[in-house]
Structure formats: C-alpha cells, structure tokens
C-alpha atoms as a PDB file:
ATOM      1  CA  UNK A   1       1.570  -2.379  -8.368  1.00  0.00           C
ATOM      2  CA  UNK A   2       4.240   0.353  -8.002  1.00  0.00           C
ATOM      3  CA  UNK A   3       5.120   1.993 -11.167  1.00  0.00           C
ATOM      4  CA  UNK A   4       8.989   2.424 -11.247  1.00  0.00           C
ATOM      5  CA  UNK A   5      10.998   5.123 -13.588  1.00  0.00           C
ATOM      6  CA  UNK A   6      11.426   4.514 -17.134  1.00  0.00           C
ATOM      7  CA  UNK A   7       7.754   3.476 -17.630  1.00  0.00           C
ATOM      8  CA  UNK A   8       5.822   6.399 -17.741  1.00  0.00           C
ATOM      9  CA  UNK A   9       6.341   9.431 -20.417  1.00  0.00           C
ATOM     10  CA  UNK A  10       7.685  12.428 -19.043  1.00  0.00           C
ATOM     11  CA  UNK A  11       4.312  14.418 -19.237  1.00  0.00           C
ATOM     12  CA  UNK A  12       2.235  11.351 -17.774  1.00  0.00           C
ATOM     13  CA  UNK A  13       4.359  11.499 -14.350  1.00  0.00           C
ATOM     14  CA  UNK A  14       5.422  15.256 -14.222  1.00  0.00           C
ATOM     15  CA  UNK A  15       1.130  15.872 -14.542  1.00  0.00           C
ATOM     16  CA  UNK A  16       0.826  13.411 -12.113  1.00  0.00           C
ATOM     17  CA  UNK A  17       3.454  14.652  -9.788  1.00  0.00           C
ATOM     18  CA  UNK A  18       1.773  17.944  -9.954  1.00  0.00           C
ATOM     19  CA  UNK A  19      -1.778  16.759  -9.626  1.00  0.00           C
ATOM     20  CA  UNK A  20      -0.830  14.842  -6.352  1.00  0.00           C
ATOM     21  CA  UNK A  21       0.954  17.746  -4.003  1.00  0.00           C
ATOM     22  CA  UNK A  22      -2.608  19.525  -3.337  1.00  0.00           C
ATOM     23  CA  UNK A  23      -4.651  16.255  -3.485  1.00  0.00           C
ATOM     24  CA  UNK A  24      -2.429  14.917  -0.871  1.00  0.00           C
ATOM     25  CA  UNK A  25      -2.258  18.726   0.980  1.00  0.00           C
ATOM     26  CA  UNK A  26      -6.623  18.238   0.880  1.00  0.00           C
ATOM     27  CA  UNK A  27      -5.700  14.614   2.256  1.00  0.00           C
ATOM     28  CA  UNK A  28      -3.855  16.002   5.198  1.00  0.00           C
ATOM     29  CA  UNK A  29      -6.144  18.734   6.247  1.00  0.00           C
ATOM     30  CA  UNK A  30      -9.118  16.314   6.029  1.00  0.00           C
ATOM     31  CA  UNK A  31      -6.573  14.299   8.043  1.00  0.00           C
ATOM     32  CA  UNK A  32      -6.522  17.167  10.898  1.00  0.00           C
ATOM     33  CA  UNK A  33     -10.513  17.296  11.589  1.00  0.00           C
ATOM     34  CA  UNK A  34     -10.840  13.964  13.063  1.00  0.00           C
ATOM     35  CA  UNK A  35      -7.713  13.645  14.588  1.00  0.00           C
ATOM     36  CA  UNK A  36      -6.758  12.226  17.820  1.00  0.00           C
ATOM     37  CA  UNK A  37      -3.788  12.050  19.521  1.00  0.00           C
ATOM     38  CA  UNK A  38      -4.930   9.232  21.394  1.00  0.00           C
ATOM     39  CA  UNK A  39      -4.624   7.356  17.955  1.00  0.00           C
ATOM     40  CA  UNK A  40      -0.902   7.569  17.355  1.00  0.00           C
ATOM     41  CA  UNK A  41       0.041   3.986  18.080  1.00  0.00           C
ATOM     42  CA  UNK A  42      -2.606   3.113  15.947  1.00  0.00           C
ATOM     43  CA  UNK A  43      -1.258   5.066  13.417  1.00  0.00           C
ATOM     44  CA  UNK A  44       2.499   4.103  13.280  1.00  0.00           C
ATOM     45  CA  UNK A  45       1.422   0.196  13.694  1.00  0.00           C
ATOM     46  CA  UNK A  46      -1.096   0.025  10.990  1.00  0.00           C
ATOM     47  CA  UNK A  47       1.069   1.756   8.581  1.00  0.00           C
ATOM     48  CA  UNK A  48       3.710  -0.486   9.882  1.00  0.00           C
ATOM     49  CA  UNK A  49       1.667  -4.006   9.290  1.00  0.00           C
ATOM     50  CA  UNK A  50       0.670  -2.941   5.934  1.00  0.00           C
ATOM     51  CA  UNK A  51       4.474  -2.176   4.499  1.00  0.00           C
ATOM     52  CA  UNK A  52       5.160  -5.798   6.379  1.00  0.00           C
ATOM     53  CA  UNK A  53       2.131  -7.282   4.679  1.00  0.00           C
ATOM     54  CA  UNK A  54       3.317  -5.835   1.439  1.00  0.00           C
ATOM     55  CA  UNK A  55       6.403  -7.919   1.571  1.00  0.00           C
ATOM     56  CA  UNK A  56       4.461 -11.056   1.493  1.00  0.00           C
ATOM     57  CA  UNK A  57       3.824 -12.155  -2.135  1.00  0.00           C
ATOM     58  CA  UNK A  58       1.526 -14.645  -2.920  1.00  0.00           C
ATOM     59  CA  UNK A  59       0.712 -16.433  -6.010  1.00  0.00           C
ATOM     60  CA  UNK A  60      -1.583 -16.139  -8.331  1.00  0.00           C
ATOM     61  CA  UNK A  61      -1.555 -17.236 -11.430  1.00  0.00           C
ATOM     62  CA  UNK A  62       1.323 -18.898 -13.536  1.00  0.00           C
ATOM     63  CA  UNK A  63       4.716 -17.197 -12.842  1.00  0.00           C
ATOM     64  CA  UNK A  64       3.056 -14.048 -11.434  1.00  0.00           C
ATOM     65  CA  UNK A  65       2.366 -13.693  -7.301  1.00  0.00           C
ATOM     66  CA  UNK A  66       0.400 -10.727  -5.914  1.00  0.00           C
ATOM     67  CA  UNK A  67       0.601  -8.739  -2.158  1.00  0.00           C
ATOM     68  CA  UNK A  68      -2.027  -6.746   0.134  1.00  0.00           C
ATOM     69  CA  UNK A  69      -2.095  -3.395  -0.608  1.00  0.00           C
ATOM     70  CA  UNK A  70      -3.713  -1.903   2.114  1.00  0.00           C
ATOM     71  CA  UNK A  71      -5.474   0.976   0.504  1.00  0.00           C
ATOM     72  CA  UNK A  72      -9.079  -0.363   1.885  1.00  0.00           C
ATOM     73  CA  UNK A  73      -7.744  -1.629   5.309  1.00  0.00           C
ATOM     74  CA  UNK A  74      -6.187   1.509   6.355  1.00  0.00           C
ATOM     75  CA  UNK A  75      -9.445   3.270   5.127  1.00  0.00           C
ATOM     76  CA  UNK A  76     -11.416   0.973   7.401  1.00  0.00           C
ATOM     77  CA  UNK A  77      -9.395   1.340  10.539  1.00  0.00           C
ATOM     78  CA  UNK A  78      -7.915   5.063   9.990  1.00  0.00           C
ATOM     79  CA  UNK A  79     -10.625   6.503   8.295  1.00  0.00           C
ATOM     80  CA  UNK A  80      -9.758   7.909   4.544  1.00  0.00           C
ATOM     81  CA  UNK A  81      -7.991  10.793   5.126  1.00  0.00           C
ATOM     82  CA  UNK A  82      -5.184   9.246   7.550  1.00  0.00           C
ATOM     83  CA  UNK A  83      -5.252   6.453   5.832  1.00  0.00           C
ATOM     84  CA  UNK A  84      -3.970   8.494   2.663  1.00  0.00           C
ATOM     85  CA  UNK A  85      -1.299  10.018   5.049  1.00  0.00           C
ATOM     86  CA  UNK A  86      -0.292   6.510   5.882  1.00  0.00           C
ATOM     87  CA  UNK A  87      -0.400   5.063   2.744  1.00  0.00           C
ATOM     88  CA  UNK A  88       1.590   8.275   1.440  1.00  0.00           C
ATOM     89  CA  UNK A  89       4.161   7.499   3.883  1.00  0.00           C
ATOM     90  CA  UNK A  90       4.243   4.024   2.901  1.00  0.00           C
ATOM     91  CA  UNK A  91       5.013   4.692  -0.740  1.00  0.00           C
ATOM     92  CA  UNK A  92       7.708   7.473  -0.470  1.00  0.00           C
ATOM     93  CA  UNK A  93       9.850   5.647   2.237  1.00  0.00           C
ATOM     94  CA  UNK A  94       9.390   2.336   0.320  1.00  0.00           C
ATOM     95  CA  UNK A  95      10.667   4.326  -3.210  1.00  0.00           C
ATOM     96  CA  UNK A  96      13.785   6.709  -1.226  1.00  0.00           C
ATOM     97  CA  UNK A  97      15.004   3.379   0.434  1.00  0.00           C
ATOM     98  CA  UNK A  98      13.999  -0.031  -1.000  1.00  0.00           C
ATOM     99  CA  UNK A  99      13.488   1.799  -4.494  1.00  0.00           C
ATOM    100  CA  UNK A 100      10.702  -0.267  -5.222  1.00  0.00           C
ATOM    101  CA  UNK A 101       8.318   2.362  -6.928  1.00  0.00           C
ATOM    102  CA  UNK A 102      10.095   5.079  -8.871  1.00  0.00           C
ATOM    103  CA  UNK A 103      10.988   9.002  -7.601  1.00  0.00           C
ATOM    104  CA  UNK A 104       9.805  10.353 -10.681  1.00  0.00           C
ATOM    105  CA  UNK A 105       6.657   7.940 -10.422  1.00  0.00           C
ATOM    106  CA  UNK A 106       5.910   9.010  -6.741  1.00  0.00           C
ATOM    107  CA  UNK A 107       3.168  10.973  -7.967  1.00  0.00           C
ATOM    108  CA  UNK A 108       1.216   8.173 -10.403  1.00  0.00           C
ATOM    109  CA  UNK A 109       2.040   5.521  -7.264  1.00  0.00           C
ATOM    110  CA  UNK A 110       0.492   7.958  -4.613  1.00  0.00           C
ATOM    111  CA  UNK A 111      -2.340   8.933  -6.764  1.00  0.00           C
ATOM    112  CA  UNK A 112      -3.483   5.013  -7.671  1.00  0.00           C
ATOM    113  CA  UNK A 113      -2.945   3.641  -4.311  1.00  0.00           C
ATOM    114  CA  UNK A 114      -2.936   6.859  -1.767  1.00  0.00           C
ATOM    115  CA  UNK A 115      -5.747   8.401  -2.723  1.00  0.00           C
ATOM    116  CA  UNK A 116      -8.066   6.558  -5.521  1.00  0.00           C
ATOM    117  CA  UNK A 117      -7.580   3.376  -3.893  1.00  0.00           C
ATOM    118  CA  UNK A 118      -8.108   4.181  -0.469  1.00  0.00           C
ATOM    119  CA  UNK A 119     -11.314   6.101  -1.896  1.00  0.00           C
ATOM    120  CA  UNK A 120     -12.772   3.819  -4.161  1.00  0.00           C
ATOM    121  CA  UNK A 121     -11.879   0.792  -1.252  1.00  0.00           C
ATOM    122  CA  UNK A 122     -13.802   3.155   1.265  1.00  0.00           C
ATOM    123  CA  UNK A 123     -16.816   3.773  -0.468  1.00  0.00           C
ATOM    124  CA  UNK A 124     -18.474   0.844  -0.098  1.00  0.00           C
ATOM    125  CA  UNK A 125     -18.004   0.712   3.669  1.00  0.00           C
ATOM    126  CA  UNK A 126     -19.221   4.248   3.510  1.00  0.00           C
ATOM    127  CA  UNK A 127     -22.458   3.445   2.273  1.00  0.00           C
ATOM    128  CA  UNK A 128     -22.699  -0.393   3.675  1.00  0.00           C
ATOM    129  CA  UNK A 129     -20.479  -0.903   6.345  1.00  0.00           C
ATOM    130  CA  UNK A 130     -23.069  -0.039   9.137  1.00  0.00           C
ATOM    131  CA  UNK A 131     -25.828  -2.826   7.829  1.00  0.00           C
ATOM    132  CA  UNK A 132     -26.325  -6.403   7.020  1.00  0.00           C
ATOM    133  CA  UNK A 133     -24.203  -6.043   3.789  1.00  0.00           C
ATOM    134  CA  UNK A 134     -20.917  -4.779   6.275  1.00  0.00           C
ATOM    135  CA  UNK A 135     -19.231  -8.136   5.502  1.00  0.00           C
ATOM    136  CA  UNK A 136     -19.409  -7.472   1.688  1.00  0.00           C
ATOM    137  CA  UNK A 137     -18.938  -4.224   1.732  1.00  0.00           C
ATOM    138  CA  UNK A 138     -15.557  -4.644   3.650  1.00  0.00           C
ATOM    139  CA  UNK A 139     -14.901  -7.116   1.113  1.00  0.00           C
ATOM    140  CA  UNK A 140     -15.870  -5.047  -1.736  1.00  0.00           C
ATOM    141  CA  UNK A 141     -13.923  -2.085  -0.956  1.00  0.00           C
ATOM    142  CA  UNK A 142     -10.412  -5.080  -1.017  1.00  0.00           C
ATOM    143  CA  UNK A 143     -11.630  -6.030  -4.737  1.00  0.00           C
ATOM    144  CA  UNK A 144     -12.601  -1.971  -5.597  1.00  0.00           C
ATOM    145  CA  UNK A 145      -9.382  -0.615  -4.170  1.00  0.00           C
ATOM    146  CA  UNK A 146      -6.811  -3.029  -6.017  1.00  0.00           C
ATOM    147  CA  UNK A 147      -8.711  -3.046  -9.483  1.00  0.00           C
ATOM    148  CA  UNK A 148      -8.987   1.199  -9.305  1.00  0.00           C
ATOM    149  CA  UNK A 149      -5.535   1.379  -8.909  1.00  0.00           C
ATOM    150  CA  UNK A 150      -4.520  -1.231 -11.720  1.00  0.00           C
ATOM    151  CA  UNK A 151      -7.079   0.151 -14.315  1.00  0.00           C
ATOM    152  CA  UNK A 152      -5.092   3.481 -13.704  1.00  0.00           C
ATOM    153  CA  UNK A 153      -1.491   2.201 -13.722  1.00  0.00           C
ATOM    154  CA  UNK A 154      -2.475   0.453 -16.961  1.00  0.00           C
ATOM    155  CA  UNK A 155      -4.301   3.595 -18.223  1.00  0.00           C
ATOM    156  CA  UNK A 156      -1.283   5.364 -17.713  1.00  0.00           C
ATOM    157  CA  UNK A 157       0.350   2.994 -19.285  1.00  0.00           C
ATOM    158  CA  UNK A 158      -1.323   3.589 -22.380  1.00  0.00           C
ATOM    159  CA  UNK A 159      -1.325   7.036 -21.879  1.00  0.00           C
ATOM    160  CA  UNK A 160       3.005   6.776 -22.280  1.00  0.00           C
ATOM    161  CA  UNK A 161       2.563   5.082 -25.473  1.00  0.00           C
ATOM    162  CA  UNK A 162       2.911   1.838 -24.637  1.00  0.00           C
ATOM    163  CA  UNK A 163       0.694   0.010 -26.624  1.00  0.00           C
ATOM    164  CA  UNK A 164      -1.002  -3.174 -25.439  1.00  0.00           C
ATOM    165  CA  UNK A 165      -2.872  -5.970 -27.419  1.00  0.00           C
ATOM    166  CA  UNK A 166      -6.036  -6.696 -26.220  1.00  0.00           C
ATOM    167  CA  UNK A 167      -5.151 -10.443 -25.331  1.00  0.00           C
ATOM    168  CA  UNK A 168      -2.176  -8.843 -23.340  1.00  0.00           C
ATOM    169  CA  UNK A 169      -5.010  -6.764 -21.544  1.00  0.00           C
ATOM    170  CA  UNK A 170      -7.295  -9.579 -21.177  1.00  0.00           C
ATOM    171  CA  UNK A 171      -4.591 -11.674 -19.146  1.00  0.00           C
ATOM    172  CA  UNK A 172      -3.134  -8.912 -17.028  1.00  0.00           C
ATOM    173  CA  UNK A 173      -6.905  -7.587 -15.768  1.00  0.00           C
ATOM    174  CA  UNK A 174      -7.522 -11.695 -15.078  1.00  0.00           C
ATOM    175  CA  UNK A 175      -4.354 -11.633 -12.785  1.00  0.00           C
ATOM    176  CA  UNK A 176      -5.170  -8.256 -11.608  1.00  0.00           C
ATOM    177  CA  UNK A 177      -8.886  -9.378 -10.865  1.00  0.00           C
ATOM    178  CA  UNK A 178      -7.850 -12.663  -8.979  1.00  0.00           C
ATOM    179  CA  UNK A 179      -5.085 -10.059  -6.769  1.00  0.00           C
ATOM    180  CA  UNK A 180      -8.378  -7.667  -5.808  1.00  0.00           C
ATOM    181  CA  UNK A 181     -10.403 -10.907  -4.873  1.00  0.00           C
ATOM    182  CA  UNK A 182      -7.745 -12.091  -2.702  1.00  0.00           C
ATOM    183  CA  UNK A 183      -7.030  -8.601  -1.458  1.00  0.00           C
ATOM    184  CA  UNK A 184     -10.843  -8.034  -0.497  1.00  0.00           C
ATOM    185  CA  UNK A 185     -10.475 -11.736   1.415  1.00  0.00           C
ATOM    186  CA  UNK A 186      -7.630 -10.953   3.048  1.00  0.00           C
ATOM    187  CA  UNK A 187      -8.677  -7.343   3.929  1.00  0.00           C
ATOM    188  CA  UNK A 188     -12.010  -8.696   5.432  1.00  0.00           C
ATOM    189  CA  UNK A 189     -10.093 -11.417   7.634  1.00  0.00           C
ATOM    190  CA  UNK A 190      -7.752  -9.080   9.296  1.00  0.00           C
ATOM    191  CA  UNK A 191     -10.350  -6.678   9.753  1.00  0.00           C
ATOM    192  CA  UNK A 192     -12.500  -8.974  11.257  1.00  0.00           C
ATOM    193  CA  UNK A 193      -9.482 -10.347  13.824  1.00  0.00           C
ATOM    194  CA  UNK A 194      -9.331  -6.612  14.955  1.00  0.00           C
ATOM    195  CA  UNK A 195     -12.313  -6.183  15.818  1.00  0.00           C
ATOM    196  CA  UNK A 196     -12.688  -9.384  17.263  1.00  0.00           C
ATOM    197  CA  UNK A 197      -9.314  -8.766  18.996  1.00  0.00           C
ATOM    198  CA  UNK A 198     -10.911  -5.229  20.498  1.00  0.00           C
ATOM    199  CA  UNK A 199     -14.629  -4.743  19.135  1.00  0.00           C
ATOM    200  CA  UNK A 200     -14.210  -0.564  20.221  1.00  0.00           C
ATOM    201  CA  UNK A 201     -10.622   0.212  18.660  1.00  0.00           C
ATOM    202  CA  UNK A 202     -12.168   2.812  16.595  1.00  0.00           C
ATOM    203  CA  UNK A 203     -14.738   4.309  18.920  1.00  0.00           C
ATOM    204  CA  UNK A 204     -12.438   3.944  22.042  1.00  0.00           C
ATOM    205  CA  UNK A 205      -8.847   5.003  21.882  1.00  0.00           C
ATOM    206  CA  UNK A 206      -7.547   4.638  24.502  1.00  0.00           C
ATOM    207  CA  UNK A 207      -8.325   0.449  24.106  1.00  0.00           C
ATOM    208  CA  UNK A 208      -5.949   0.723  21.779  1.00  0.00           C
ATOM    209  CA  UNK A 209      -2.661  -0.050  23.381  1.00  0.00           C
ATOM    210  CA  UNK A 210      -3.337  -4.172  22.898  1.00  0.00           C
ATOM    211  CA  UNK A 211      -4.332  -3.898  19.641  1.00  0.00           C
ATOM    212  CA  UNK A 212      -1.157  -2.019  18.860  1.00  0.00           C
ATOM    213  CA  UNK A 213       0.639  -4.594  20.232  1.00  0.00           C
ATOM    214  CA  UNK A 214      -0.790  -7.380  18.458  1.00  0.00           C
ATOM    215  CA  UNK A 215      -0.119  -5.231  15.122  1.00  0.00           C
ATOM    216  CA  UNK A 216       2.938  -4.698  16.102  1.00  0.00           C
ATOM    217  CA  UNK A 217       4.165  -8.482  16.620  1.00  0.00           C
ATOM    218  CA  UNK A 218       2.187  -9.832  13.485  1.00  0.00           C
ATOM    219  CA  UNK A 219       4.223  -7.077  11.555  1.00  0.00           C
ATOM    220  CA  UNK A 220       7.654  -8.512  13.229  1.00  0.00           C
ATOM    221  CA  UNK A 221       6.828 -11.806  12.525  1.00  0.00           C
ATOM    222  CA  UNK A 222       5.442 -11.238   8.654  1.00  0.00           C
ATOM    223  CA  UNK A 223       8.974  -9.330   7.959  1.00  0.00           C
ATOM    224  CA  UNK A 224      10.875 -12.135   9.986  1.00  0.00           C
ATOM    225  CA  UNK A 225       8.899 -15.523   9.228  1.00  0.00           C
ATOM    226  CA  UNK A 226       6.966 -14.690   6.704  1.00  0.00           C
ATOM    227  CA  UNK A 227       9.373 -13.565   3.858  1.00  0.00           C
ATOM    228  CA  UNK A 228      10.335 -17.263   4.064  1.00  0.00           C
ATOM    229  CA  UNK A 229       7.282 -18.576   2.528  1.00  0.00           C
ATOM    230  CA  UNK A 230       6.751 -15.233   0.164  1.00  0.00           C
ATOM    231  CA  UNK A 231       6.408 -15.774  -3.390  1.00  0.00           C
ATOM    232  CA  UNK A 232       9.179 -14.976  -5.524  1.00  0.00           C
ATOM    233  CA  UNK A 233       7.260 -14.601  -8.918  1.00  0.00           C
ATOM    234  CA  UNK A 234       6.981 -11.039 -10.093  1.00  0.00           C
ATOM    235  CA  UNK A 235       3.740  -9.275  -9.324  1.00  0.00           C
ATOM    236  CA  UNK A 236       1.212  -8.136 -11.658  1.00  0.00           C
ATOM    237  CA  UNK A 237       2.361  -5.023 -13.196  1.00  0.00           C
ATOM    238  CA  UNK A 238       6.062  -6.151 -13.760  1.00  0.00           C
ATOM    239  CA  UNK A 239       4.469  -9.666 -15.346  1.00  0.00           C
ATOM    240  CA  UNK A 240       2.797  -7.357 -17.726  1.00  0.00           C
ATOM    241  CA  UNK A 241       6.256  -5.389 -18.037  1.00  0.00           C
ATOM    242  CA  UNK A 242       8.011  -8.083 -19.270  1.00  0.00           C
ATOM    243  CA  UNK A 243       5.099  -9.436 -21.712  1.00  0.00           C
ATOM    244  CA  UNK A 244       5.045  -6.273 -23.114  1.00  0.00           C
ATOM    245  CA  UNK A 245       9.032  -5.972 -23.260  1.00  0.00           C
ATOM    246  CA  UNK A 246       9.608  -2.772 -21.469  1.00  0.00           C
ATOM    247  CA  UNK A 247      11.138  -4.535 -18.128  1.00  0.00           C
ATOM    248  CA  UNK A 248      14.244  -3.661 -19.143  1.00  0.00           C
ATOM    249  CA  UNK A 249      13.328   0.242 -19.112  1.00  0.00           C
ATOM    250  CA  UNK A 250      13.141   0.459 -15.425  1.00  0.00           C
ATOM    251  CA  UNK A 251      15.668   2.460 -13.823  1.00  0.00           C
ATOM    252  CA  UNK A 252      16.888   3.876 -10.175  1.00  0.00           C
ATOM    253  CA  UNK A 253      18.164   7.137  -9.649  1.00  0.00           C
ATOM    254  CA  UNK A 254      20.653   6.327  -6.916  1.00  0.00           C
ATOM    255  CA  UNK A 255      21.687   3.026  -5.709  1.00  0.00           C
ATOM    256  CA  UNK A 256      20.190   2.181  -2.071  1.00  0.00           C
ATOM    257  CA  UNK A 257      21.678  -0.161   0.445  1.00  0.00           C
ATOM    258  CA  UNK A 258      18.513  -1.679   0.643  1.00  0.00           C
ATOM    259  CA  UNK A 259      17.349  -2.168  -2.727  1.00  0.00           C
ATOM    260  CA  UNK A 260      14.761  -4.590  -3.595  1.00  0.00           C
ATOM    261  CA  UNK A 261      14.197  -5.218   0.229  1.00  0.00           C
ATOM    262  CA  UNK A 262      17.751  -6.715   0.892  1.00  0.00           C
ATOM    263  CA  UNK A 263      20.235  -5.471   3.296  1.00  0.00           C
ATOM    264  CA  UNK A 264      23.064  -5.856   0.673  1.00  0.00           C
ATOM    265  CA  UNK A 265      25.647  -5.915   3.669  1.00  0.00           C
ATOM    266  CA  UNK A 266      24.217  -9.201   5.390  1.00  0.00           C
ATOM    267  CA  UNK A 267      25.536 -12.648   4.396  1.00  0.00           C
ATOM    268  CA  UNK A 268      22.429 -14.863   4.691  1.00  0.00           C
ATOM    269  CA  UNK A 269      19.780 -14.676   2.040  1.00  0.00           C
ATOM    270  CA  UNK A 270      17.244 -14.563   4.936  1.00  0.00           C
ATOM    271  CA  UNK A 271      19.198 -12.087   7.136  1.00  0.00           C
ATOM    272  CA  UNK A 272      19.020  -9.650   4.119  1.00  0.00           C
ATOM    273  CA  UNK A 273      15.220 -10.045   3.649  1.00  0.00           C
ATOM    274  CA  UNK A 274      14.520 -10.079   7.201  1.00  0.00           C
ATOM    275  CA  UNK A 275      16.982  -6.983   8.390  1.00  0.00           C
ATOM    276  CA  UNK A 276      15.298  -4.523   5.071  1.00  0.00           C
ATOM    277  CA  UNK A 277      12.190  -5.586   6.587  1.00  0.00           C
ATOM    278  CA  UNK A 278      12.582  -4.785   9.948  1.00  0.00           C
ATOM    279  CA  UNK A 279      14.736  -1.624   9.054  1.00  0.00           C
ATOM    280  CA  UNK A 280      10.870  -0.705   6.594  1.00  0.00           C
ATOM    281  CA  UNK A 281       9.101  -1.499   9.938  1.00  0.00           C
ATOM    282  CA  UNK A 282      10.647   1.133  12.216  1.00  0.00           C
ATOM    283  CA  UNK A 283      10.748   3.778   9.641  1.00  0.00           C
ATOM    284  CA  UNK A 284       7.200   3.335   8.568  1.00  0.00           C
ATOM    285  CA  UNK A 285       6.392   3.696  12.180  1.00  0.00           C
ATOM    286  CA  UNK A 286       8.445   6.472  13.036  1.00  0.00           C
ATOM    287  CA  UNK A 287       7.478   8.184   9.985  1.00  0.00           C
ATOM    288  CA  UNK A 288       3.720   7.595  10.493  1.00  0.00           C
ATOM    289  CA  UNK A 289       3.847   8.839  14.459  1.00  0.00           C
ATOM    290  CA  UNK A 290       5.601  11.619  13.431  1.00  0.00           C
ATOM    291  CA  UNK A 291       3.411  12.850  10.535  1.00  0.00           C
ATOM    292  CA  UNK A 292       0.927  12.139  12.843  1.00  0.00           C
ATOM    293  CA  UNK A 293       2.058  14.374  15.402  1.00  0.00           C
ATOM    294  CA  UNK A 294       2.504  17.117  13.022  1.00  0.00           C
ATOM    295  CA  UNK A 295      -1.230  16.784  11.524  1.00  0.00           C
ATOM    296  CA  UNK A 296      -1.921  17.238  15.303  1.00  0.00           C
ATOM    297  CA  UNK A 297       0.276  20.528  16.183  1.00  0.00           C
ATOM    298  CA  UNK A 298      -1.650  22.129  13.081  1.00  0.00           C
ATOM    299  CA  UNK A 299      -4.987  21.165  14.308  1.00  0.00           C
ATOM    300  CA  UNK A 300      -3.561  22.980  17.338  1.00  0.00           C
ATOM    301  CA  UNK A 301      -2.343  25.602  15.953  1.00  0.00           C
END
C-alpha cells in the first residue's frame, strides 16, 4: 500500500506533498481538543501494535500477500484526529528508516492512509457504532478504509501516466477487495479483544495501564514470532507494479541500515527481521508519546 519514489509524476506527489502539510496541521489541532494526557500509553502502544501488525503479511491471492493497515483501528480506539497523528507517525518513520514508502511520496502515502483512510474507516462507526449494527460497522470501516486508500493510490497512478488495462484493474481491485475484507475481520477481532480485555479503555483512562501492556507484548511478540510465519509474496500495490512493469522504477534516496525491515548488520535471517522490528517498535512509541506530549503543551499553551 505505500507508494515508493519513482512511481508517481513529479506534479502528482509535489501537489500531494503540498495538499497534506495543512490537512495534517487541521489533523493535529483537531488532535488537541480531545486530548488527554492520561492517554499517552495508549497512544505510543497502539501506534506501536499497528507498525508491528504491518509487518505481518498474509496471503491473499496467488503470489500476492496483504497486511493490516490500521487506518480504521486507530480511528476506533484514538478517535480520528490522533489516530491521523499516529498513523502520520507511522508512515514517516517507516519511509526515513525502513524506506518502505517513498520521501517524495510521503505526501500521497499520508494522504491515502493518514487521513482518507482513517476517515472513510471512521465513518461508519460514526454513524453505527453506538447501535445494533456496531459489529458491522466496525467491520465496515476495515473494508472502507483499505479500498479508499487503494482506489486513490491507483488513481494516482493513473494520474502519473501510467496506463492500466482494464483486466489489469479488474485483478488488482479483486486482490485489493479480498485485503479490505480481511482488514475489516481482522480490525473487528482485535477491537473486540480490547474491549473485552478492558470494556472502559476509551471512557476511562486511567484503566488503561493493562491494556497498554497487553498491546505492548502482542506488538513484541508479532515483530519477534510473528515475522516467522509472515508472507513473503509482494503486497498488492507492488503485484500490480510488476504486472504493469514499472517495479523496476522504484528508487531510495539514501541507503538505510534498515532497509526493507532488516538489520543489515545481523547474521541470522530472523535476527535481521526481528531486531528492524523491534528497533520500528520503540521508535513508533517514542515518536507517538512524544508527539503526543507536544499536541498536549499546545492545548496548554
């Protein structure tokens, strides 16, 4: 799902880049109304399980594997506006260090995911989640959140000059459809755990502290364990890449130690997959906490 360099014309992602710095400013004001500082932990471990979560491909078609997003779980648990922080966070730490998602294409990636995914996967909990439809409507806003930010990475796409057959279009919004579907069942089994896990977590604060915990150690073990079982079949968007020939157009800016989510400087295969992983984990929390903190001084302020 994250675009990298090389894909998108240069007025595609420049407009892009430019269209997401005062979205994302409205994002973190929005961000400052409701917050509490009570919420931190919250904040640094659900941004933390979703980058772990990410890691985690799963298949789902032939050759091609798929991964939570996030966009609609953050929403759920965060509300929309942190969860766009969060999710902002996410994507710029995961392009400066594991360079998956271009620099250039910050901008496209944050506005797909960060913003009309986390919108589009809120929406129906907006206007459902309190009644007898909240099981579908957490579900819903999974399917809504992935398939928003595909139709728009393909859109842009197009808009680059890429041009795509429709059979080519039928197959990739198939895989893309069968990724939402999973990503709305996954989204509304982990939600559900929470709340079974600590039925006030979003009302109650300070009955946070296990729930962060239990984040916390499912994140470790997705980033340790996990990556064992992980799919290594491309996802989605680079499946489409190479049917459409323009894999070989992606490029990185600078060369990271910890490129494609391997610690280069490890010997075992696992070691390297497990030590980017838990390396993602800390920053995403730190970085989380701390944008969380400063959302809170300018609330003060």
């Amino acid at each position: 799902m994250h675009l990298p360099d090389g894909f998108l014309s240069t007025p595609v992602w420049a407009a892009l880049d430019v269209a997401a710095v005062p979205v994302a400013g409205y994002m973190v004001r929005r961000a400052q109304r409701g917050f509490e500082e009570k919420k931190l932990p919250l904040l640094g471990v659900m941004g933390a399980f979703v980058f772990a979560a990410q890691m985690i491909n799963f298949p789902v078609g032939i050759a091609t594997s798929g991964h939570l997003v996030g966009s609609a779980l953050l929403s759920f648990t965060l509300g929309p506006a942190a969860a766009s922080v969060v999710m902002i966070a996410i994507l710029a730490i995961q392009s400066l260090v594991f360079q998956d998602g271009g620099i250039l294409a910050l901008g496209a990636n944050v506005f797909n995911m960060a913003i009309a995914g986390v919108i589009a996967g809120y929406l129906p909990y907006y206007f459902w989640g309190a009644g007898r439809g909240r099981k579908w409507a957490i579900f819903l806003g999974g399917v809504f959140s992935v398939l928003v930010a595909a139709l728009l990475a393909i859109s842009e796409l197009l808009l680059s000059g890429i041009p795509m057959s429709g059979p080519v279009l039928g197959v990739s919004f198939s895989l893309f459809c069968v990724s939402a579907l999973l990503e709305g069942a996954i989204t509304l089994a982990v939600f559900q755990a929470v709340e079974t896990l600590n039925p006030t977590f979003i009302r109650q604060p300070r009955a946070q502290r296990g729930l962060a915990l239990g984040l916390a150690l499912a994140a470790i073990a997705f980033v340790t364990a996990g990556v064992l079982f992980a799919s290594s079949s491309p996802d989605g968007l680079q499946s489409l890449a190479q049917t459409l020939g323009i894999a070989s157009r992606a490029k990185a800016l600078f060369v990271s130690p910890l490129a494609d989510y391997q610690a280069a400087f490890l010997e075992s295969a696992w070691l390297r997959r497990s030590g980017a992983g838990l390396t993602g984990v800390a920053l995403i929390y730190g970085a989380c906490v701390l944008l969380g903190r400063m959302v809170g001084r300018q609330r003060s302020a």
